[in-house]
N, C-alpha and C. Protein backbone atom coordinates (compact mmCIF):
# COMPACT_ATOMS: atom_id res chain seq x y z
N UNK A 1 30.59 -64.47 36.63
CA UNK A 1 31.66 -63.48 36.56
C UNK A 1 32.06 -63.30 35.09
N UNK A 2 32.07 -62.06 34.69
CA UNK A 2 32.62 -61.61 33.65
C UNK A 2 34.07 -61.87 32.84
N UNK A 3 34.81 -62.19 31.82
CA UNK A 3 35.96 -61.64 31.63
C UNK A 3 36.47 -60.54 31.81
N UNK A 4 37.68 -59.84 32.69
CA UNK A 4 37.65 -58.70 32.34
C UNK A 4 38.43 -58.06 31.29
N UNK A 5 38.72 -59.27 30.61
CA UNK A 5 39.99 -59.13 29.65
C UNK A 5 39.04 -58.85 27.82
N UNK A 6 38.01 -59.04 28.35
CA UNK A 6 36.69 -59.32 27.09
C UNK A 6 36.78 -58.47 26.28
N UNK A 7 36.42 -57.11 27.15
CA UNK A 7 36.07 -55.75 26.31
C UNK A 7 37.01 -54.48 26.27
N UNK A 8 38.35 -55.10 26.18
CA UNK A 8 39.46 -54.56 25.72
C UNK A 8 39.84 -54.26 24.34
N UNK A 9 40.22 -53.03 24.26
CA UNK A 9 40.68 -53.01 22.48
C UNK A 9 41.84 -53.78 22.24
N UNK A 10 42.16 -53.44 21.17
CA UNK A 10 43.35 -54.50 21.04
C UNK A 10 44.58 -53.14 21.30
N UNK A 11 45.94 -53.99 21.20
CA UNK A 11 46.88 -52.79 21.50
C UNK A 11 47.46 -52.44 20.57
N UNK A 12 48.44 -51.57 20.57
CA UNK A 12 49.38 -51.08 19.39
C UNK A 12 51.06 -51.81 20.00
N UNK A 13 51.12 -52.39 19.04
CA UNK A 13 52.52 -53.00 18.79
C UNK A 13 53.71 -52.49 17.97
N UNK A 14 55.06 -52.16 18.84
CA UNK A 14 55.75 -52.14 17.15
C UNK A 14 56.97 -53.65 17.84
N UNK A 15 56.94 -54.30 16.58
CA UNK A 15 58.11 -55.58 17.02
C UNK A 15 59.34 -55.46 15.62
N UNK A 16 60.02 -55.12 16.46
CA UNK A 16 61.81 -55.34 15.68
C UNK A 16 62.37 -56.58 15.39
N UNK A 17 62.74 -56.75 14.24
CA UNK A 17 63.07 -58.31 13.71
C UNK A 17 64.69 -57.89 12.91
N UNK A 18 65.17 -58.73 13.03
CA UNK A 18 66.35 -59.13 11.97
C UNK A 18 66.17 -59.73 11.36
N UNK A 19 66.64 -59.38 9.67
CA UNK A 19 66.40 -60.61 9.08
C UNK A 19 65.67 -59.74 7.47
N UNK A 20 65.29 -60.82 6.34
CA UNK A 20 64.94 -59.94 5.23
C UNK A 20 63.23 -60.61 5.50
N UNK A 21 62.42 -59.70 5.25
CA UNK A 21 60.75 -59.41 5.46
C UNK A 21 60.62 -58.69 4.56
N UNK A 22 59.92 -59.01 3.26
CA UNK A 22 59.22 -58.40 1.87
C UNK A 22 57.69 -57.80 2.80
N UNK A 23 57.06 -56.50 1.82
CA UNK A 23 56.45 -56.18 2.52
C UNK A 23 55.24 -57.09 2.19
N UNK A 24 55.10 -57.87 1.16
CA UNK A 24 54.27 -58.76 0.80
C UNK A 24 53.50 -60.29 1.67
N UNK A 25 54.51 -60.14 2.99
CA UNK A 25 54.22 -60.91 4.06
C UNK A 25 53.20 -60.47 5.37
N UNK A 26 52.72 -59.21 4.64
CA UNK A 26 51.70 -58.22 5.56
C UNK A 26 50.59 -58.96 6.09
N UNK A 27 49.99 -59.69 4.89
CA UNK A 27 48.70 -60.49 5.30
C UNK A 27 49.01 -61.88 6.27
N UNK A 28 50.61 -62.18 6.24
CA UNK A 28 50.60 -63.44 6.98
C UNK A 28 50.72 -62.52 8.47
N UNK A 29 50.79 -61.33 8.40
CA UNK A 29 51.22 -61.25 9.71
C UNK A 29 49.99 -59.90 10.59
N UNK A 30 48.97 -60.57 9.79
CA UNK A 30 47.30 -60.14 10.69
C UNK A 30 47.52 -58.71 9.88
N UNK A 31 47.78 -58.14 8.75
CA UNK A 31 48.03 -57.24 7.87
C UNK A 31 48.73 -55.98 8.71
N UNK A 32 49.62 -56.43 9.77
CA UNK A 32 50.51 -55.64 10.04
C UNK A 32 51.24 -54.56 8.80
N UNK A 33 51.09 -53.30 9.46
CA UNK A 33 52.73 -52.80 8.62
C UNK A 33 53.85 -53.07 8.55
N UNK A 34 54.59 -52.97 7.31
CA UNK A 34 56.15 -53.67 7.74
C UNK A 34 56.99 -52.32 6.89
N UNK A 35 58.03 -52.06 8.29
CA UNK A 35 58.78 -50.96 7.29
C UNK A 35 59.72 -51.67 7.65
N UNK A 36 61.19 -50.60 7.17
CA UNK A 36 62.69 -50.80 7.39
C UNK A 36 62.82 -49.92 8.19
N UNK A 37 63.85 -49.88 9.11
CA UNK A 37 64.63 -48.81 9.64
C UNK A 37 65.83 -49.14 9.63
N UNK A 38 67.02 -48.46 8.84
CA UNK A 38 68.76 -49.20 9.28
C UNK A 38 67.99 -50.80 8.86
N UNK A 39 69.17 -51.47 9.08
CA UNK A 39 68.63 -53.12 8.72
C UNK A 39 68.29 -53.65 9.47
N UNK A 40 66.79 -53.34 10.09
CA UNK A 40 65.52 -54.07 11.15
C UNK A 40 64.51 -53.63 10.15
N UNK A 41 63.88 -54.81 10.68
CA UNK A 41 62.49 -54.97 10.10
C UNK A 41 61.37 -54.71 11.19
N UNK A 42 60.44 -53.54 10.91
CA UNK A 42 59.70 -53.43 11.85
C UNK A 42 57.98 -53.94 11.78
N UNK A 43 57.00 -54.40 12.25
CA UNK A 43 55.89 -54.94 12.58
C UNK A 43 55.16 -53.65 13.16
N UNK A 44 53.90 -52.75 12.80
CA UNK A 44 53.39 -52.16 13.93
C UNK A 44 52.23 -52.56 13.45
N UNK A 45 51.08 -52.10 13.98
CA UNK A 45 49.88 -52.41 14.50
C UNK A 45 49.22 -53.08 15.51
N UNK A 46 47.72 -53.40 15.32
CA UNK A 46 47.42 -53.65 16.82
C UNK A 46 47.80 -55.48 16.86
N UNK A 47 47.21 -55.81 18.30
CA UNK A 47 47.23 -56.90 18.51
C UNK A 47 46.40 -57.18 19.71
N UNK A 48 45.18 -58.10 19.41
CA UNK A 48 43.75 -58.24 20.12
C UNK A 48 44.41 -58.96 21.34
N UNK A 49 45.17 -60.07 21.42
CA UNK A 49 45.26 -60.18 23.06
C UNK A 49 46.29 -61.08 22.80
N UNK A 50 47.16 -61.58 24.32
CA UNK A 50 48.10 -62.14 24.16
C UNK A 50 48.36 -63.65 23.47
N UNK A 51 47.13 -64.42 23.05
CA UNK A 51 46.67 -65.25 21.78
C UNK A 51 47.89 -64.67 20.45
N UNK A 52 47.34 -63.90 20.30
CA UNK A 52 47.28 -63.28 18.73
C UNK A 52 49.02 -63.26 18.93
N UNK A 53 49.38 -61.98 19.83
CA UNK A 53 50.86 -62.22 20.13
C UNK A 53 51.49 -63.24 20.09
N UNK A 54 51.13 -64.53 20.80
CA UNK A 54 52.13 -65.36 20.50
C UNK A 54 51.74 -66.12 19.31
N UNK A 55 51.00 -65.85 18.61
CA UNK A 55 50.75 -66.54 17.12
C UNK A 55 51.91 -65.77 15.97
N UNK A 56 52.18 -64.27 16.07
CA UNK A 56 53.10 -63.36 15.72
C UNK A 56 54.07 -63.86 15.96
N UNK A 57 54.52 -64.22 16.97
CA UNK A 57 55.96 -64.87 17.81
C UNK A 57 56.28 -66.19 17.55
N UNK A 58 55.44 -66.72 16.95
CA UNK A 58 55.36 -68.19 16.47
C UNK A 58 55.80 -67.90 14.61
N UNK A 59 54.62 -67.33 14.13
CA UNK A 59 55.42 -66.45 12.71
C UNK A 59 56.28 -66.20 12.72
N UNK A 60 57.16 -65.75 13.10
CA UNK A 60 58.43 -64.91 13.20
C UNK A 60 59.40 -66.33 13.26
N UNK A 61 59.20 -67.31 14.55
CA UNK A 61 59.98 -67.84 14.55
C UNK A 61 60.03 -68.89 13.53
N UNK A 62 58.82 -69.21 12.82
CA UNK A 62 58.84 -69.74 11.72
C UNK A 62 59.76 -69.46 10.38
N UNK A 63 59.90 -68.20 10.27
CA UNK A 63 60.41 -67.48 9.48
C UNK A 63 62.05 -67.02 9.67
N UNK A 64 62.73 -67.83 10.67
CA UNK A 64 63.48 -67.77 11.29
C UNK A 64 64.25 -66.13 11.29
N UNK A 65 63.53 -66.09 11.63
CA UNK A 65 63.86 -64.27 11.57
C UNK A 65 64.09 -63.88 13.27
N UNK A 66 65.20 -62.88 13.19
CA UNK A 66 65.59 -62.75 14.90
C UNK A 66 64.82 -61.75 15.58
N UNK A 67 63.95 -61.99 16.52
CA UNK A 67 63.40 -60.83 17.99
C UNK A 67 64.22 -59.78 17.99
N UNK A 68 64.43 -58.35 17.91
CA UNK A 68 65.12 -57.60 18.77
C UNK A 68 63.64 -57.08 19.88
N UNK A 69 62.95 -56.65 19.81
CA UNK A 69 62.19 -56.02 20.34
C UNK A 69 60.57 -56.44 20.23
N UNK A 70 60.02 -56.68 21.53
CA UNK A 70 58.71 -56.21 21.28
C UNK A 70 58.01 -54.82 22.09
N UNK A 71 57.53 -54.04 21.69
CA UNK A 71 57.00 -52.73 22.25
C UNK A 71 55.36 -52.05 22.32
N UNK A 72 54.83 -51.99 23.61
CA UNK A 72 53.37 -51.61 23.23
C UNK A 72 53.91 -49.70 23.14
N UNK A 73 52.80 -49.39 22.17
CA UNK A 73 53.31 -47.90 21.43
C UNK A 73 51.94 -47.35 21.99
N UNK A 74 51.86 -46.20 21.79
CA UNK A 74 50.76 -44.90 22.20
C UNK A 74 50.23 -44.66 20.85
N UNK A 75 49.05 -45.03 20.39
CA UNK A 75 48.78 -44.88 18.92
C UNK A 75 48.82 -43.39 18.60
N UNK A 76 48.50 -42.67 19.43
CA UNK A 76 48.57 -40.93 19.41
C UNK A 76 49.86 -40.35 19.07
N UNK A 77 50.56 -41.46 20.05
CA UNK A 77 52.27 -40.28 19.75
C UNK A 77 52.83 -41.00 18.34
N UNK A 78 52.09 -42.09 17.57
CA UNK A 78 52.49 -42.13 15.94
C UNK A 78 52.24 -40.99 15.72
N UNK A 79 50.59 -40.34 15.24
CA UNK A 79 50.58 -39.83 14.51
C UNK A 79 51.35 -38.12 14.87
N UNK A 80 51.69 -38.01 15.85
CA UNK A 80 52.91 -36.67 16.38
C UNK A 80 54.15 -36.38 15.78
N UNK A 81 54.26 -37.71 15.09
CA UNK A 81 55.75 -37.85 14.66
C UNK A 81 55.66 -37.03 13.34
C-alpha cells in the first residue's frame, strides 16, 4: 500500500505571530516570507506536511513569539489581491 499523503504538494500557509520578527529570520523559518501588518508578524508560504508545521510551531515557540493564527491560503487568490 501506498502513502497517500506521498504525492501531495506542499500547502500555502499564512501564520500570525506577535511579537518583533526581523525579516532576516526568513532562512530559519524554511525561507518563509515575513511581512508586517498593524503590529503582527506574518509567515506565508508553503509547508510540505504536517512535520514541517510543527517544526515552524516549535520555531516560533522558541522564539517566544505569540500564535495568533494559523491559515491554509489559496495561492491564486494571493496573486488577485
Amino acid at each position: 500500500m501506498t502513502n497517500p499523503h506521498k504525492y501531495h504538494a506542499p500547502i500555502q500557509l499564512r501564520i500570525k505571530l506577535k511579537g518583533h520578527l526581523d525579516h532576516k529570520w526568513s532562512d530559519w523559518f524554511e525561507k518563509m516570507a515575513i511581512s508586517t501588518e498593524s503590529d503582527k508578524k506574518i509567515l506565508t508560504g508553503p509547508v510540505v506536511d504536517q512535520t514541517a508545521l510543527h517544526g515552524l510551531l516549535i520555531r516560533i515557540r522558541d522564539l517566544n513569539l505569540t500564535l495568533l493564527s494559523v491559515e491554509q491560503i489559496d495561492p491564486d487568490s494571493e496573486d488577485k489581491k
